[in-house]
Protein backbone atom coordinates (compact mmCIF):
# COMPACT_ATOMS: atom_id res chain seq x y z
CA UNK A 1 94.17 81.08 121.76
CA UNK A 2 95.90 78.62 120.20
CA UNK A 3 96.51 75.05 121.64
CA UNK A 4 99.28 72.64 120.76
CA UNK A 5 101.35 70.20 122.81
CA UNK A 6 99.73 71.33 125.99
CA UNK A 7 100.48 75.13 125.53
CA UNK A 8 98.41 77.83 124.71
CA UNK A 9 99.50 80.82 122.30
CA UNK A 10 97.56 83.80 122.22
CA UNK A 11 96.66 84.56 118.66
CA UNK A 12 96.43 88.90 117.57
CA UNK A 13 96.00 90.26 113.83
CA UNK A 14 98.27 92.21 112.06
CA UNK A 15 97.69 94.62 109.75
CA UNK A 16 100.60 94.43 107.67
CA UNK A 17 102.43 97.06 105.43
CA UNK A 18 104.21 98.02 102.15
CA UNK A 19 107.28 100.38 101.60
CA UNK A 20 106.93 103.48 99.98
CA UNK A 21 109.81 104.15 97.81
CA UNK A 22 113.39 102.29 97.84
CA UNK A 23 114.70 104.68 100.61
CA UNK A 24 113.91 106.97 103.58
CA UNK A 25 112.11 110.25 102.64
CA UNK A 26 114.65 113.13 102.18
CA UNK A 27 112.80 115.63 104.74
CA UNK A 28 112.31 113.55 107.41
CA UNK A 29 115.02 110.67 107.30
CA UNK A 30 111.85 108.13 108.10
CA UNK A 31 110.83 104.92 106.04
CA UNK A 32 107.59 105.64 104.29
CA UNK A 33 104.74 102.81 104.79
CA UNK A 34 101.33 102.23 103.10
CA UNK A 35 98.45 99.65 103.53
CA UNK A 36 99.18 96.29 101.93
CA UNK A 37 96.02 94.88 100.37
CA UNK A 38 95.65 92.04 98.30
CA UNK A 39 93.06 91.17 95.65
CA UNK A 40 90.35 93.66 95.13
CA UNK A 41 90.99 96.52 98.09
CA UNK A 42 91.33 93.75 100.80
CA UNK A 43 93.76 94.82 103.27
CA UNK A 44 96.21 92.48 104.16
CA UNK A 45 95.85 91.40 107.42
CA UNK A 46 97.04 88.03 109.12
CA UNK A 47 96.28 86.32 112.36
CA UNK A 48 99.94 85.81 114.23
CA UNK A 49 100.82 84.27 117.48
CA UNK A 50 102.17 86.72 120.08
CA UNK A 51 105.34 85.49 120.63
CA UNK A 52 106.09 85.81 116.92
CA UNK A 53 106.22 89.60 117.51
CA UNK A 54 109.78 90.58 117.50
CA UNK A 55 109.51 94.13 117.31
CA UNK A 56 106.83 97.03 117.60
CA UNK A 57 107.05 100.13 114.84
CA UNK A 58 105.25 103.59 115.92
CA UNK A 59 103.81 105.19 112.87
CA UNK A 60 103.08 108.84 112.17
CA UNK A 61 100.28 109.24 109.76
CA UNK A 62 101.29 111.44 106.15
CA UNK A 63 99.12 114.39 107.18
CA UNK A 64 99.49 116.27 104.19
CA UNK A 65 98.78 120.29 103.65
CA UNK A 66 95.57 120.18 105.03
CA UNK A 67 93.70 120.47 108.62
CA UNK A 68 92.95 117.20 110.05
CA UNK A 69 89.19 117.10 111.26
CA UNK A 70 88.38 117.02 114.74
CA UNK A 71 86.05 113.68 114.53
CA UNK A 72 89.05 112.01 113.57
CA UNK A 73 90.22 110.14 116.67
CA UNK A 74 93.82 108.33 116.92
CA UNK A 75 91.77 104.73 116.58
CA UNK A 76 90.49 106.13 113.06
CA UNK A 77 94.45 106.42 111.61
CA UNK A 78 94.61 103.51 109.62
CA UNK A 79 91.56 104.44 107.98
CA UNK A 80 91.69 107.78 107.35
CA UNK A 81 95.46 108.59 106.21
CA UNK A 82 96.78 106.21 103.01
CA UNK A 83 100.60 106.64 104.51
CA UNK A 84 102.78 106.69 107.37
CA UNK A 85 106.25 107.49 108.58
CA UNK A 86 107.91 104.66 110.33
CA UNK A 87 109.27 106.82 113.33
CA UNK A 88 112.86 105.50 113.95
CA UNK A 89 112.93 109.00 116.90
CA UNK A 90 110.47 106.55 118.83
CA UNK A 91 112.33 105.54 122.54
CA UNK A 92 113.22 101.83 120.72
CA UNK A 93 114.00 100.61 124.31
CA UNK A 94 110.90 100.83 125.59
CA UNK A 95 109.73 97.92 123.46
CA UNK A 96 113.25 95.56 123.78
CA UNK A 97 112.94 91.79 124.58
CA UNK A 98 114.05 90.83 128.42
């Protein structure tokens, strides 16, 4: 963690993200999200403090038209699909500040 002035803020990494398109997709109503990367394929990532966090996003991976192989477990997502649906269907309470 972090330390200054006495307290402690625990650090995470972000993996952050770039729009797809200047509106929601027509089909599904959702935001469309890829990978951010910077320089040569680098993805973007960032170490943040915790309590910087103001909101969570669920995202649905683009499947496509094709089967998804069975070796390919949830952790694998950001790997192996190149987009996402921001799911705005998610229960947004469930992640509200107290």
């Amino acid at each position: 963690s972090f330390v200054f002035n006495m307290y402690a803020d625990p650090p995470t990494t972000c993996q952050w993200f770039d729009r797809v398109g200047n509106g929601p997709d027509e089909a599904t109503g959702m935001w469309m999200v890829r990978p951010g990367f910077i320089g040569d394929h680098q993805r973007n990532v960032a170490v943040i403090h915790v309590d910087t966090i103001f909101h969570a996003a669920h995202l649905i991976p683009i499947y496509g038209r094709d089967f998804v192989p069975r070796e390919i477990a949830p952790c694998h997502s950001y790997d192996a699909f190149n987009g996402f649906y921001v799911n705005k269907f998610v229960d947004h309470h469930a992640f509200e500040i107290a």
